[in-house]
PDB file of N, CA and C in Angstrom:
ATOM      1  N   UNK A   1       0.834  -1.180   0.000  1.00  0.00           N
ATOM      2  CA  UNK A   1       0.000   0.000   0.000  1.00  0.00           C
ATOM      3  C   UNK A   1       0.879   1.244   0.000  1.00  0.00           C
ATOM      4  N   UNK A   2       0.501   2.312  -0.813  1.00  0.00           N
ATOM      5  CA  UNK A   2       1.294   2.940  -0.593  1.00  0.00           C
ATOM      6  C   UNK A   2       0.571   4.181  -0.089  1.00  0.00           C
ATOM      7  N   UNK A   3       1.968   5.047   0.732  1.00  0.00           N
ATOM      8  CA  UNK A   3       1.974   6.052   1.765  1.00  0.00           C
ATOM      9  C   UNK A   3       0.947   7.684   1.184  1.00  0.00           C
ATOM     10  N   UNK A   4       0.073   8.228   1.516  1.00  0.00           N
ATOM     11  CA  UNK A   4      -0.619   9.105   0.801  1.00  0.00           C
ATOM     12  C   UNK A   4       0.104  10.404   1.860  1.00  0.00           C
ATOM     13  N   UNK A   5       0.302  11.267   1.356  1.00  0.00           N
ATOM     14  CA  UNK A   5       0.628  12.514   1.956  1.00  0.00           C
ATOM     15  C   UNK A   5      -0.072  13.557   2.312  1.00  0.00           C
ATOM     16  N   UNK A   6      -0.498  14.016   3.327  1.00  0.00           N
ATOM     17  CA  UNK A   6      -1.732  14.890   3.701  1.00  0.00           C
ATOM     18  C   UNK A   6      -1.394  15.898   3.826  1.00  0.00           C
ATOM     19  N   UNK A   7      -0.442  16.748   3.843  1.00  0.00           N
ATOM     20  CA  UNK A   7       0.376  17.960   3.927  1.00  0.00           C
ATOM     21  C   UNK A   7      -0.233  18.803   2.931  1.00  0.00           C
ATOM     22  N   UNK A   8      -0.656  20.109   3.486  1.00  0.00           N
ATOM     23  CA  UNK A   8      -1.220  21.066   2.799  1.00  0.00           C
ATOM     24  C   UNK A   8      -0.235  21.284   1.829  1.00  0.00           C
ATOM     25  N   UNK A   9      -0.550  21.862   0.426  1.00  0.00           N
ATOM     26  CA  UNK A   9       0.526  22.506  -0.238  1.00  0.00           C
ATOM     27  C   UNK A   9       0.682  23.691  -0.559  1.00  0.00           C
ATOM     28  N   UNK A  10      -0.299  24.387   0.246  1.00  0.00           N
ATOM     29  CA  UNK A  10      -0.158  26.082   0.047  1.00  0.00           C
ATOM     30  C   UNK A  10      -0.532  26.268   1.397  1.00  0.00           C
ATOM     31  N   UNK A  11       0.272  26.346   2.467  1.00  0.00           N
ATOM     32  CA  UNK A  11       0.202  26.674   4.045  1.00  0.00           C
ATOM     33  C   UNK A  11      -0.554  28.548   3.937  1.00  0.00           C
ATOM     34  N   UNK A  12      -0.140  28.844   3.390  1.00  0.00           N
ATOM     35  CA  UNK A  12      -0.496  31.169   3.456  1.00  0.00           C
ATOM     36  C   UNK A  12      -2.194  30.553   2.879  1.00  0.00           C
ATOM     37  N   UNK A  13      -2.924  29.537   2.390  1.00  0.00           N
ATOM     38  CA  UNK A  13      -3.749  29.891   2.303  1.00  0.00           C
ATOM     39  C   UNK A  13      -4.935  29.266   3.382  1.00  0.00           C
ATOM     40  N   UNK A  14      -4.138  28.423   4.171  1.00  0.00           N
ATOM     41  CA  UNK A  14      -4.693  28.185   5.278  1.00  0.00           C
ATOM     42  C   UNK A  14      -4.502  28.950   6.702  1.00  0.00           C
ATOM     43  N   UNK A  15      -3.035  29.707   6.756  1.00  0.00           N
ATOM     44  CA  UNK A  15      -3.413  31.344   7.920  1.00  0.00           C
ATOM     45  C   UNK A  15      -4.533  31.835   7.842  1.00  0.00           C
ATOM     46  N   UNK A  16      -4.654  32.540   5.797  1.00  0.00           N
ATOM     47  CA  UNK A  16      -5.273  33.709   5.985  1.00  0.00           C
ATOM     48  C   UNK A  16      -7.120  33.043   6.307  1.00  0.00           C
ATOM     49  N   UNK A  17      -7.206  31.293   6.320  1.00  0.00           N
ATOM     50  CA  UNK A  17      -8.717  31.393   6.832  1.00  0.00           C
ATOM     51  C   UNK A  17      -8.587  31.101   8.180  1.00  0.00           C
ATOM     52  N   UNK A  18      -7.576  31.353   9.075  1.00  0.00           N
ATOM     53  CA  UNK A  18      -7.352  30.986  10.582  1.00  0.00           C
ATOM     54  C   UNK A  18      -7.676  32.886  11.078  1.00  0.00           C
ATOM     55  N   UNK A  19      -7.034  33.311  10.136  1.00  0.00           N
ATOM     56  CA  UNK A  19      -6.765  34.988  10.418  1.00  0.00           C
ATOM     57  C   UNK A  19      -8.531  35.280  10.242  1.00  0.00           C
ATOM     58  N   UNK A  20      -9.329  34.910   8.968  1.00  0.00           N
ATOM     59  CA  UNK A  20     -10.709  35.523   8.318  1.00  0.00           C
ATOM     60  C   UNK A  20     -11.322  35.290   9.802  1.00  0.00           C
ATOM     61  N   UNK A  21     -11.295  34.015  10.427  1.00  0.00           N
ATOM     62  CA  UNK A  21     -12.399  33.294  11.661  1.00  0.00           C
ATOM     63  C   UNK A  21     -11.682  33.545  12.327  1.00  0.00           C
ATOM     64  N   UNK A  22     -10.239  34.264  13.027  1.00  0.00           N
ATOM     65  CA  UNK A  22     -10.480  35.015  14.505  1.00  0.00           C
ATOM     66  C   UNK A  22     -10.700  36.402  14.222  1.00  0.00           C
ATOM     67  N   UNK A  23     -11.025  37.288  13.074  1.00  0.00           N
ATOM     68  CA  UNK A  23     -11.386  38.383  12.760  1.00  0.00           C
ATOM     69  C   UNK A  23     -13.279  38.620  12.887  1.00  0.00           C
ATOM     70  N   UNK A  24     -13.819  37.223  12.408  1.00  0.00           N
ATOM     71  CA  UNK A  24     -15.423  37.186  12.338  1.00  0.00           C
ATOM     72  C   UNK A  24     -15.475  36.927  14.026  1.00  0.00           C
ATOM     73  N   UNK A  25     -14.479  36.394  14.928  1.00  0.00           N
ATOM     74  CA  UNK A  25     -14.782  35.813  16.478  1.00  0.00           C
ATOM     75  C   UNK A  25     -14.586  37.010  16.942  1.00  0.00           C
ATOM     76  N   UNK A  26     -13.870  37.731  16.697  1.00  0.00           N
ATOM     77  CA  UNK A  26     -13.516  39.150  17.495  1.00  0.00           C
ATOM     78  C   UNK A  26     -15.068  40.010  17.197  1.00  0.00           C
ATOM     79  N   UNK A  27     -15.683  40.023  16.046  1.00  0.00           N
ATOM     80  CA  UNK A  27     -17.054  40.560  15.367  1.00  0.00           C
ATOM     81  C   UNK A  27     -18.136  40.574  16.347  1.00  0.00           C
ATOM     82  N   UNK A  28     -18.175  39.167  16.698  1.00  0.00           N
ATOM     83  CA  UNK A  28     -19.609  38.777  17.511  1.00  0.00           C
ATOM     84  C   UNK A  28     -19.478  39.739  19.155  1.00  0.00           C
ATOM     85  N   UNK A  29     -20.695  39.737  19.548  1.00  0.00           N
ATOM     86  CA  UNK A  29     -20.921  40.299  20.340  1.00  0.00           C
ATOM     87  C   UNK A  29     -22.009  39.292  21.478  1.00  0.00           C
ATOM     88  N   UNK A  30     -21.405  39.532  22.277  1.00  0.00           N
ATOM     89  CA  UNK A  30     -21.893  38.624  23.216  1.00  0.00           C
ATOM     90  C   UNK A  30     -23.363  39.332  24.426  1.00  0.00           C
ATOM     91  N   UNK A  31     -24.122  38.563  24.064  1.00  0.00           N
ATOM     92  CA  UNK A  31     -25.041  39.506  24.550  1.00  0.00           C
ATOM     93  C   UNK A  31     -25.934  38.405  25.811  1.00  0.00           C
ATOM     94  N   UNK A  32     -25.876  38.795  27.106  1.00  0.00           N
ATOM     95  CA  UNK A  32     -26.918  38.179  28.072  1.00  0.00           C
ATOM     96  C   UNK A  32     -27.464  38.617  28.701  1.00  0.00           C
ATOM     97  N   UNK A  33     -28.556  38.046  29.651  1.00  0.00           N
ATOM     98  CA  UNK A  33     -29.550  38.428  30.095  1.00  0.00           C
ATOM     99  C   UNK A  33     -29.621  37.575  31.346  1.00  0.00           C
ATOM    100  N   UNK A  34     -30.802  37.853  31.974  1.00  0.00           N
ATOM    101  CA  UNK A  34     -30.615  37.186  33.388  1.00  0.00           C
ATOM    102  C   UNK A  34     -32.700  37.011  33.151  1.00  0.00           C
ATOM    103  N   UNK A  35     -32.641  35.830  32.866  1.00  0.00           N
ATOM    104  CA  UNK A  35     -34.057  35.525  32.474  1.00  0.00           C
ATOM    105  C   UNK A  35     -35.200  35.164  33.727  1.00  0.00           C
ATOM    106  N   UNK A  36     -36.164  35.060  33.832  1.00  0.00           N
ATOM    107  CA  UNK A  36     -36.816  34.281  34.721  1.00  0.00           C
ATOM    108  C   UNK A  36     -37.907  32.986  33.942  1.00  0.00           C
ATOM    109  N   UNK A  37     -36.910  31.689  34.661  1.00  0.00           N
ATOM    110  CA  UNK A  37     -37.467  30.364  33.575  1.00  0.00           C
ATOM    111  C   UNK A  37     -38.650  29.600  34.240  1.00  0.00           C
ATOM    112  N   UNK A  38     -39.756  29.331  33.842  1.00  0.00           N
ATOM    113  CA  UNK A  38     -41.096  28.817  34.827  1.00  0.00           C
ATOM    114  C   UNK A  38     -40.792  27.147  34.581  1.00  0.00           C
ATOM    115  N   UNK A  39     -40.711  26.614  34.999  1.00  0.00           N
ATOM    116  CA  UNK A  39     -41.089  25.306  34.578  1.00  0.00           C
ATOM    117  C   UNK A  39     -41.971  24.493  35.867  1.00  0.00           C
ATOM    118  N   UNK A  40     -42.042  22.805  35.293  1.00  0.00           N
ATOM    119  CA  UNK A  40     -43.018  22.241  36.208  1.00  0.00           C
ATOM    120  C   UNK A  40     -42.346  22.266  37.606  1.00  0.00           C
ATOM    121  N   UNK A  41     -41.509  21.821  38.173  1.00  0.00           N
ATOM    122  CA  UNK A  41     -40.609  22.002  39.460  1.00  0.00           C
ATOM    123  C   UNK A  41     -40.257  23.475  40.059  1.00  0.00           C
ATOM    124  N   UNK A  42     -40.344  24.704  39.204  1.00  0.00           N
ATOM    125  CA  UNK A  42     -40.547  25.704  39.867  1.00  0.00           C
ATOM    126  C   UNK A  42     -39.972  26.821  39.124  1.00  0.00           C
ATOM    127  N   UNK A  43     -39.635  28.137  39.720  1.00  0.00           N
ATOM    128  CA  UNK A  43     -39.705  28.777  39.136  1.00  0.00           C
ATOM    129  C   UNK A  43     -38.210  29.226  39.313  1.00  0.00           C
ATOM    130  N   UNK A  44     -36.875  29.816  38.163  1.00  0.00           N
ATOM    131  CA  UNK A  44     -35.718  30.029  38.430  1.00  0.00           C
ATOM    132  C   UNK A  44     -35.412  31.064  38.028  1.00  0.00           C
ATOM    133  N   UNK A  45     -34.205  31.552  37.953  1.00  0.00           N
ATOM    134  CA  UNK A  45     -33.667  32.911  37.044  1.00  0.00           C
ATOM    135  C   UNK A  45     -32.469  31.863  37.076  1.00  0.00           C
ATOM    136  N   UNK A  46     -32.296  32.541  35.462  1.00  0.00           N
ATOM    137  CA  UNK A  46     -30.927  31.714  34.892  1.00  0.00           C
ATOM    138  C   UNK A  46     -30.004  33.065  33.838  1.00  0.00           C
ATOM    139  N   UNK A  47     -29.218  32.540  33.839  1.00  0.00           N
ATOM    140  CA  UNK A  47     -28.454  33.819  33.019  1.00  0.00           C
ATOM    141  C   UNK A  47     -28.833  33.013  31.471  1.00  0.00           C
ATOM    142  N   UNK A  48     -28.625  34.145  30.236  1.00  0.00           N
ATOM    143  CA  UNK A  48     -28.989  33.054  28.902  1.00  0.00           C
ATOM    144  C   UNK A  48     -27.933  34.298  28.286  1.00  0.00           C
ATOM    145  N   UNK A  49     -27.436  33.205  27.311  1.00  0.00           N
ATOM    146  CA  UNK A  49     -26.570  34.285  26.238  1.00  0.00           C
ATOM    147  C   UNK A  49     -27.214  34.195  24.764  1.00  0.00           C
ATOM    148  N   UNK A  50     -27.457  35.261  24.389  1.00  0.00           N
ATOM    149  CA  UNK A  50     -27.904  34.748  22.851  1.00  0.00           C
ATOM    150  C   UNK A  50     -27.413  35.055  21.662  1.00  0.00           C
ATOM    151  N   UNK A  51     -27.862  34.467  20.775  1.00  0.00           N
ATOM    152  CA  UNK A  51     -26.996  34.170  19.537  1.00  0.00           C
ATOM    153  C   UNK A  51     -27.272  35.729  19.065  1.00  0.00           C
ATOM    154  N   UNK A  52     -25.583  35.868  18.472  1.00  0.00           N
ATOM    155  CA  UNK A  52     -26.022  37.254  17.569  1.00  0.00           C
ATOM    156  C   UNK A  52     -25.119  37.533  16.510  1.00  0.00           C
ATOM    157  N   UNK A  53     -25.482  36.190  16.067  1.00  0.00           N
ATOM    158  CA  UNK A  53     -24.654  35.874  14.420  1.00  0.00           C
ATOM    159  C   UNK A  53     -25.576  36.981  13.288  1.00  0.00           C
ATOM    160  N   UNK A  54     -24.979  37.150  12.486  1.00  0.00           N
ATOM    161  CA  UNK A  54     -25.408  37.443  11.238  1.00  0.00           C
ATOM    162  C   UNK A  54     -26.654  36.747  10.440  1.00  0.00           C
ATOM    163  N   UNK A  55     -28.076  36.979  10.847  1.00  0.00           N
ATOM    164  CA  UNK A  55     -28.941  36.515  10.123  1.00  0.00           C
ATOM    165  C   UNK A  55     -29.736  35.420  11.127  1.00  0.00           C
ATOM    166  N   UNK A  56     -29.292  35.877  12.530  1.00  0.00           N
ATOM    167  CA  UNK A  56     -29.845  34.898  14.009  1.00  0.00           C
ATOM    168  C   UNK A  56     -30.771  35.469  14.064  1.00  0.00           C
ATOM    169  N   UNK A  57     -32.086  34.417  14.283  1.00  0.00           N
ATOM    170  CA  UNK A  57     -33.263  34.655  14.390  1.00  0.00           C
ATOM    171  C   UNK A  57     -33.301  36.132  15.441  1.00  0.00           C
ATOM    172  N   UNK A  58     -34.897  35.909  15.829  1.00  0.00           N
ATOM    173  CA  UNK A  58     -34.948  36.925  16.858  1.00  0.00           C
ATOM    174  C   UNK A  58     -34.948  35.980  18.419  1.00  0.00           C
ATOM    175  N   UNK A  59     -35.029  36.711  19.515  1.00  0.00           N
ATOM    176  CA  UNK A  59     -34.882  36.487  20.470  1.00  0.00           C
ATOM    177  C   UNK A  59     -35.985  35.380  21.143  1.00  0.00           C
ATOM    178  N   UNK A  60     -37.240  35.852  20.828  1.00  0.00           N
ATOM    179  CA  UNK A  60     -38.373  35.050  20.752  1.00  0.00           C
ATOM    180  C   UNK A  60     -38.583  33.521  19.901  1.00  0.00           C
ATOM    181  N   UNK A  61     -37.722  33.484  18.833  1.00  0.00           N
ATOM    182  CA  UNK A  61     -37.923  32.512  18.485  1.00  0.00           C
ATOM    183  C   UNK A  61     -36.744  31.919  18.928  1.00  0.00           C
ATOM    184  N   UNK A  62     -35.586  32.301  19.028  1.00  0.00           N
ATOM    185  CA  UNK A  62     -34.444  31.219  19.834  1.00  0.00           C
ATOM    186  C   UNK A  62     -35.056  30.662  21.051  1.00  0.00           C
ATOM    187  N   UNK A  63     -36.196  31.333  21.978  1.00  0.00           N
ATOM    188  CA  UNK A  63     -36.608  30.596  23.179  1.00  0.00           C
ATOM    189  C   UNK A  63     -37.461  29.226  22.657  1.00  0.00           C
ATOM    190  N   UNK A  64     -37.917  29.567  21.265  1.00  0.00           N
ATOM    191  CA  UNK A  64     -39.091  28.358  21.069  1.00  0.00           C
ATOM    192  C   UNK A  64     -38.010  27.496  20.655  1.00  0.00           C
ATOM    193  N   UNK A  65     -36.707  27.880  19.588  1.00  0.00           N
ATOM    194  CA  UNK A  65     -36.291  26.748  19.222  1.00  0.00           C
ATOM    195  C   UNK A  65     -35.963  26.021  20.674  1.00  0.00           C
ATOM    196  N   UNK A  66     -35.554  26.405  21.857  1.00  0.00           N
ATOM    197  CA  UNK A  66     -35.294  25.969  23.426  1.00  0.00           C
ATOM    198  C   UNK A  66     -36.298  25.684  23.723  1.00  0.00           C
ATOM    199  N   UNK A  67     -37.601  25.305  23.333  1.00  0.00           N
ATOM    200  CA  UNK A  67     -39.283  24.879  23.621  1.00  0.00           C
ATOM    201  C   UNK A  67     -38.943  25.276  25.410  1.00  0.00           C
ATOM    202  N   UNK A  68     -38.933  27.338  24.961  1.00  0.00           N
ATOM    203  CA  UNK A  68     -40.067  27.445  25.972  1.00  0.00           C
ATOM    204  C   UNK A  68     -40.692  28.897  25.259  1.00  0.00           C
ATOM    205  N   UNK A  69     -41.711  29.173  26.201  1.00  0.00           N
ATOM    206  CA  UNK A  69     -42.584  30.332  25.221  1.00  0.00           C
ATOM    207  C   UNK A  69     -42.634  31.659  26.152  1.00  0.00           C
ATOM    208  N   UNK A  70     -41.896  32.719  25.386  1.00  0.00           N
ATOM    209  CA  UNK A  70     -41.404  33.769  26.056  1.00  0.00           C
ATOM    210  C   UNK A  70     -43.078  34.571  26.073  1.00  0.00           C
ATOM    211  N   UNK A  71     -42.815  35.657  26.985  1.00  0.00           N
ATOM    212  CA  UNK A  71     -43.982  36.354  27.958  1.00  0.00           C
ATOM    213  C   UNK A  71     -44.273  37.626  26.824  1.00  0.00           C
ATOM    214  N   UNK A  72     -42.710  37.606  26.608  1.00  0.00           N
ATOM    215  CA  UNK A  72     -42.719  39.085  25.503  1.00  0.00           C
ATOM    216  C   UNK A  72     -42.054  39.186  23.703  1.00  0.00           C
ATOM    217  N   UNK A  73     -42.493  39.791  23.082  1.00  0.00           N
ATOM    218  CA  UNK A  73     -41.830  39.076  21.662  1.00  0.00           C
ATOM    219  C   UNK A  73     -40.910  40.238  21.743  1.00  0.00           C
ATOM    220  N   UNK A  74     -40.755  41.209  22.256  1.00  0.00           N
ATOM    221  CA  UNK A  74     -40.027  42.686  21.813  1.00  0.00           C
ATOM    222  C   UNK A  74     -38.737  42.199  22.563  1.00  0.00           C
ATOM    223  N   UNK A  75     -38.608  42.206  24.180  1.00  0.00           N
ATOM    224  CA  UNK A  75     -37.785  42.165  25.134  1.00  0.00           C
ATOM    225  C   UNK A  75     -38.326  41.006  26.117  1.00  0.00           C
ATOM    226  N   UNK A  76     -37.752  39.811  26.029  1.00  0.00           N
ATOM    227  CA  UNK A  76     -38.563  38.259  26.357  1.00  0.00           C
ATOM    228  C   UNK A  76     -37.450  38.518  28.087  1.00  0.00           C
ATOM    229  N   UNK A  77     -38.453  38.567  29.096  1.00  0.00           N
ATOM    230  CA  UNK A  77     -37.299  38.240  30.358  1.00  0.00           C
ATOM    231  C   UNK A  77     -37.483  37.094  30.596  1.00  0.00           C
ATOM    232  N   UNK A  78     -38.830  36.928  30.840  1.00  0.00           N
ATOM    233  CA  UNK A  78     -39.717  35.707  31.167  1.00  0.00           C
ATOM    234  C   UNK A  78     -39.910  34.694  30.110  1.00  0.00           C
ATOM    235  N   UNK A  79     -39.999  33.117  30.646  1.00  0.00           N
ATOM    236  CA  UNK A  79     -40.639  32.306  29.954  1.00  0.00           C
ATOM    237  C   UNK A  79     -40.888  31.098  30.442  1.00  0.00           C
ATOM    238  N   UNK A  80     -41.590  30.166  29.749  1.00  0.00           N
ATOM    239  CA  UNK A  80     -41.910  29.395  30.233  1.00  0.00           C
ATOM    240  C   UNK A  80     -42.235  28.165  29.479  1.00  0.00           C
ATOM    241  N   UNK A  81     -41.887  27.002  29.911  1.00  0.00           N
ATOM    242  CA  UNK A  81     -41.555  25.298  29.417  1.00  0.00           C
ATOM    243  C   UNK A  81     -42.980  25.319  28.998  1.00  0.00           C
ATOM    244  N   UNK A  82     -42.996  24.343  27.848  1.00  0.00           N
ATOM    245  CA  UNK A  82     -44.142  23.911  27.506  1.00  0.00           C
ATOM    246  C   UNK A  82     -44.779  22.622  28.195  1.00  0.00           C
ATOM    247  N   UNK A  83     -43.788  22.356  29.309  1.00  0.00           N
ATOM    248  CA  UNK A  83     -44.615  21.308  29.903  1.00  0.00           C
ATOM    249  C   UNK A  83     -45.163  21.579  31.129  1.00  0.00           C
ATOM    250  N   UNK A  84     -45.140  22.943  31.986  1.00  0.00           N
ATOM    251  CA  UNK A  84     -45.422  23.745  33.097  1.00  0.00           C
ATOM    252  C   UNK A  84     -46.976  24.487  32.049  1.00  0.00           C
ATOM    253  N   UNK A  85     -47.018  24.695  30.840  1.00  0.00           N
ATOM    254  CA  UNK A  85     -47.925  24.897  30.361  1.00  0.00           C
ATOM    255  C   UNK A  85     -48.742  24.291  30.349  1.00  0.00           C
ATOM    256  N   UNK A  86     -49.047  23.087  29.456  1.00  0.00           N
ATOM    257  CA  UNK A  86     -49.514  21.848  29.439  1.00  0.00           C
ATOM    258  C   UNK A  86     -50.082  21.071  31.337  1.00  0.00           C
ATOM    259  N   UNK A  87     -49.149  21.240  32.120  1.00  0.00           N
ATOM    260  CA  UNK A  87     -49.611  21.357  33.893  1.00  0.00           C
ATOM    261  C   UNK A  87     -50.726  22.385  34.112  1.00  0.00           C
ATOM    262  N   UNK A  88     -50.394  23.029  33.173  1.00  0.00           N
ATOM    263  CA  UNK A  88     -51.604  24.088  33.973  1.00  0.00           C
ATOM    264  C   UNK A  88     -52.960  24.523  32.652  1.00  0.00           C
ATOM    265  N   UNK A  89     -52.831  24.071  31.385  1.00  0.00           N
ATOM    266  CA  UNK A  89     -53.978  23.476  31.157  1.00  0.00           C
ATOM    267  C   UNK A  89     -54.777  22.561  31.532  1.00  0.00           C
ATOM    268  N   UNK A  90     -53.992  21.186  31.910  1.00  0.00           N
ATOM    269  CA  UNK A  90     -54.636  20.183  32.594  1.00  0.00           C
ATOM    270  C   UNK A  90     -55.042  20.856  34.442  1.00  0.00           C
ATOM    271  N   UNK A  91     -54.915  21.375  34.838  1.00  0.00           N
ATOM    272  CA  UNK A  91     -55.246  21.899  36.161  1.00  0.00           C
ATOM    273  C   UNK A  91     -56.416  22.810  36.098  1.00  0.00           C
ATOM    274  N   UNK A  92     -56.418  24.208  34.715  1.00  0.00           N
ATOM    275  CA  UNK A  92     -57.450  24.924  34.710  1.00  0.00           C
ATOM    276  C   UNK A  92     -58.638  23.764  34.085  1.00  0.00           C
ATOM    277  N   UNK A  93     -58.568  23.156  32.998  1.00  0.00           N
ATOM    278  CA  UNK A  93     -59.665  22.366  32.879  1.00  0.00           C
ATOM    279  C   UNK A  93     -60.298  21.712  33.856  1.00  0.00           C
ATOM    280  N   UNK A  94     -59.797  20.910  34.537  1.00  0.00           N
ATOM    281  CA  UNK A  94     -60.180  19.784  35.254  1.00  0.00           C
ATOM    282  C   UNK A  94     -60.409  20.318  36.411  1.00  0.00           C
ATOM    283  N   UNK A  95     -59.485  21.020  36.998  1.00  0.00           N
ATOM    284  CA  UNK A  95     -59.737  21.381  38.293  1.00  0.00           C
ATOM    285  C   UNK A  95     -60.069  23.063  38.889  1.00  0.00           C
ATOM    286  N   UNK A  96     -60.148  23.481  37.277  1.00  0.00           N
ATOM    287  CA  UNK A  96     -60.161  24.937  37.985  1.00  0.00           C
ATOM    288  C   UNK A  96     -59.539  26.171  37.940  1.00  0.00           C
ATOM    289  N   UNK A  97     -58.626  25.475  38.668  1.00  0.00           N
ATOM    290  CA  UNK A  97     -57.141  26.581  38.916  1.00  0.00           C
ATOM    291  C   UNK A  97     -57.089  27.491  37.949  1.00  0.00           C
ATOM    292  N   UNK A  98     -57.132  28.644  38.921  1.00  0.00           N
ATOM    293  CA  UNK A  98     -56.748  29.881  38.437  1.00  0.00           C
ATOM    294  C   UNK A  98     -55.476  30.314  38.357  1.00  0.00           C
ATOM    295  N   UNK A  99     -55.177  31.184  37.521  1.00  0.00           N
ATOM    296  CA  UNK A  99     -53.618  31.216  37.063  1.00  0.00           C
ATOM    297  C   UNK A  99     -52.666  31.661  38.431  1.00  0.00           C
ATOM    298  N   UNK A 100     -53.753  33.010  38.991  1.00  0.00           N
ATOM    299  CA  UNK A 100     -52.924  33.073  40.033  1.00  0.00           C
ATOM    300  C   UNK A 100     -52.337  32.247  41.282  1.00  0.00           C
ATOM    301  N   UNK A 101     -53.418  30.854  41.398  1.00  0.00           N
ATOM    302  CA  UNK A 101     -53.180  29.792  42.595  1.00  0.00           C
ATOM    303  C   UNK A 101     -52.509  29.059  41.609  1.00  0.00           C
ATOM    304  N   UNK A 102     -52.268  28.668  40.107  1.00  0.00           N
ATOM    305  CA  UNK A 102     -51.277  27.822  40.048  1.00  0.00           C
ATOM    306  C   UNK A 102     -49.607  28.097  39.981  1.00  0.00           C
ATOM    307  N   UNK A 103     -49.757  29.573  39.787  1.00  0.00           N
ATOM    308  CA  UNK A 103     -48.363  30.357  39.836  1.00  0.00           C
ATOM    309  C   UNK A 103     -48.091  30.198  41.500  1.00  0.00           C
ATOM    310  N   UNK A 104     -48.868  30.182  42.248  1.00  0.00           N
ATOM    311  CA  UNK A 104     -48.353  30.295  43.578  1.00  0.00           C
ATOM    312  C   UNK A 104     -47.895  28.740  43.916  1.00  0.00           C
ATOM    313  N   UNK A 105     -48.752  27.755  43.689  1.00  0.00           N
ATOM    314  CA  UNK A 105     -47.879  26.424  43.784  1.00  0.00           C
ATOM    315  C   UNK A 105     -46.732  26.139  43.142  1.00  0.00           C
ATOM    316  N   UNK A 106     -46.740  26.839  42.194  1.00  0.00           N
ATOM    317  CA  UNK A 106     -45.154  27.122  41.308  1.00  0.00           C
ATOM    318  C   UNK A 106     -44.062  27.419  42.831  1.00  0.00           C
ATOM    319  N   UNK A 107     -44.422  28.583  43.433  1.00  0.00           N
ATOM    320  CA  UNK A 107     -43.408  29.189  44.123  1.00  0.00           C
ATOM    321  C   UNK A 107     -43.418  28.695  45.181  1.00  0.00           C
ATOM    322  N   UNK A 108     -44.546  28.138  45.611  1.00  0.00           N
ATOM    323  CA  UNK A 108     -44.257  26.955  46.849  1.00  0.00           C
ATOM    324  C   UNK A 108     -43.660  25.666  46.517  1.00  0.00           C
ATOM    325  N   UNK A 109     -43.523  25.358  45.306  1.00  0.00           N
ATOM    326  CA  UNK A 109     -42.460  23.674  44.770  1.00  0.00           C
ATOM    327  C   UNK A 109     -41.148  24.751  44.640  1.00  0.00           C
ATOM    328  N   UNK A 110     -40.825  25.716  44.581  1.00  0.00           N
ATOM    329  CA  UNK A 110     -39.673  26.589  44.189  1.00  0.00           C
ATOM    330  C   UNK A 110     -39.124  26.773  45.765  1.00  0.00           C
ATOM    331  N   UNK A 111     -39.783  27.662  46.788  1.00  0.00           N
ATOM    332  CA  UNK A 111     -39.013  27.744  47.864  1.00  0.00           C
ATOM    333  C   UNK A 111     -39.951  27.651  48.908  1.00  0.00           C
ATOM    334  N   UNK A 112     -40.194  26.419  49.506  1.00  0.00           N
ATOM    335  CA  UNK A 112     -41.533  26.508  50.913  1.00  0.00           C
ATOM    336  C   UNK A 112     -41.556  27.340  52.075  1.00  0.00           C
ATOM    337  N   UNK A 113     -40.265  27.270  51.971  1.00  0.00           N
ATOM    338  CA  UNK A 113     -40.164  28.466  53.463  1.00  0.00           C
ATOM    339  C   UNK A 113     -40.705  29.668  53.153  1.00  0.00           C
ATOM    340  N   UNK A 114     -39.954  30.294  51.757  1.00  0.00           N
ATOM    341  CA  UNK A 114     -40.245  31.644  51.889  1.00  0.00           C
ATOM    342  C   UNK A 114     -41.324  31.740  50.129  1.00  0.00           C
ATOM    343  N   UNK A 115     -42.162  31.453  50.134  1.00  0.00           N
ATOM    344  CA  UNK A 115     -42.437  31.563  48.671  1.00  0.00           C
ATOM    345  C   UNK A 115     -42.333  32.773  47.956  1.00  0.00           C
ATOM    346  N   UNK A 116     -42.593  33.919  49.067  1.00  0.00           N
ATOM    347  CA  UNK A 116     -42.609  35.390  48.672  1.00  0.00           C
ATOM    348  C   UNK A 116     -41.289  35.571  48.019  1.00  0.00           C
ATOM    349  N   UNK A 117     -40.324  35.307  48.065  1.00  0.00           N
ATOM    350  CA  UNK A 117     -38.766  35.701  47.628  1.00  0.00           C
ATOM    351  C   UNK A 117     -38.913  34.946  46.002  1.00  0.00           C
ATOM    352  N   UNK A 118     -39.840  34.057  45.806  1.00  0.00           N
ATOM    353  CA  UNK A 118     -39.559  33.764  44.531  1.00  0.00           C
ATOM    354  C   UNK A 118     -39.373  34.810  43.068  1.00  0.00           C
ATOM    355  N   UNK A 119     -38.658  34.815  42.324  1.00  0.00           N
ATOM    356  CA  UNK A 119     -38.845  35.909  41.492  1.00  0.00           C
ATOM    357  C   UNK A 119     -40.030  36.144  40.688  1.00  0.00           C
ATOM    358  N   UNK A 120     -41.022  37.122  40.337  1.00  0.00           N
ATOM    359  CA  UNK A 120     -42.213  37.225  39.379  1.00  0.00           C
ATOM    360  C   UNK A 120     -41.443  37.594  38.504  1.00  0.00           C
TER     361      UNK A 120
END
């Protein structure tokens, strides 16, 4: 068998695409937020960084591609899992629950002692 050689043969044209992509990395801009995330187990604040490539959706839809469904389409702080949703369709149908008593069992599975400290 014989030996195949993998050695670039024009090295200057593999810098200048090492040089193009830490010039586009220096570009991006790093942008986060300090969100408040609902889900079925409770309610959190998480930091989120989001994409802000060239031609990156909007902010609202990066949360859906993350299946959860933001509060706001302009400036999203809030959001919330589609399966804390789905909990609380099945709760208002069947049982009732009003949004405000199922948000509060939210913050009592979140912190029992103090539920008041939970973030809205």
């Amino acid at each position: 068998m014989e030996e195949v050689d993998l050695d670039w043969e024009d090295m200057d044209e593999e810098e200048d695409m090492v040089a193009a992509y830490e010039d586009e990395e220096a570009k991006v801009e790093v942008v986060e937020d300090v969100m408040v995330l609902v889900h079925t187990t409770g309610i959190f604040q998480h930091r989120v960084r989001w994409c802000t490539c060239v031609g990156c959706p909007e902010r609202h839809i990066q949360l859906l591609h993350m299946d959860l469904f933001s509060c706001s389409i302009k400036r999203p702080r809030t959001a919330f899992t589609f399966d804390v949703l789905d909990h609380y369709y099945a709760d208002a149908m069947e049982c009732k629950t009003s949004g405000k008593s199922f948000y509060s069992k939210l913050q009592r599975l979140t912190n029992n002692a103090f539920p008041y400290m939970v973030p809205v």
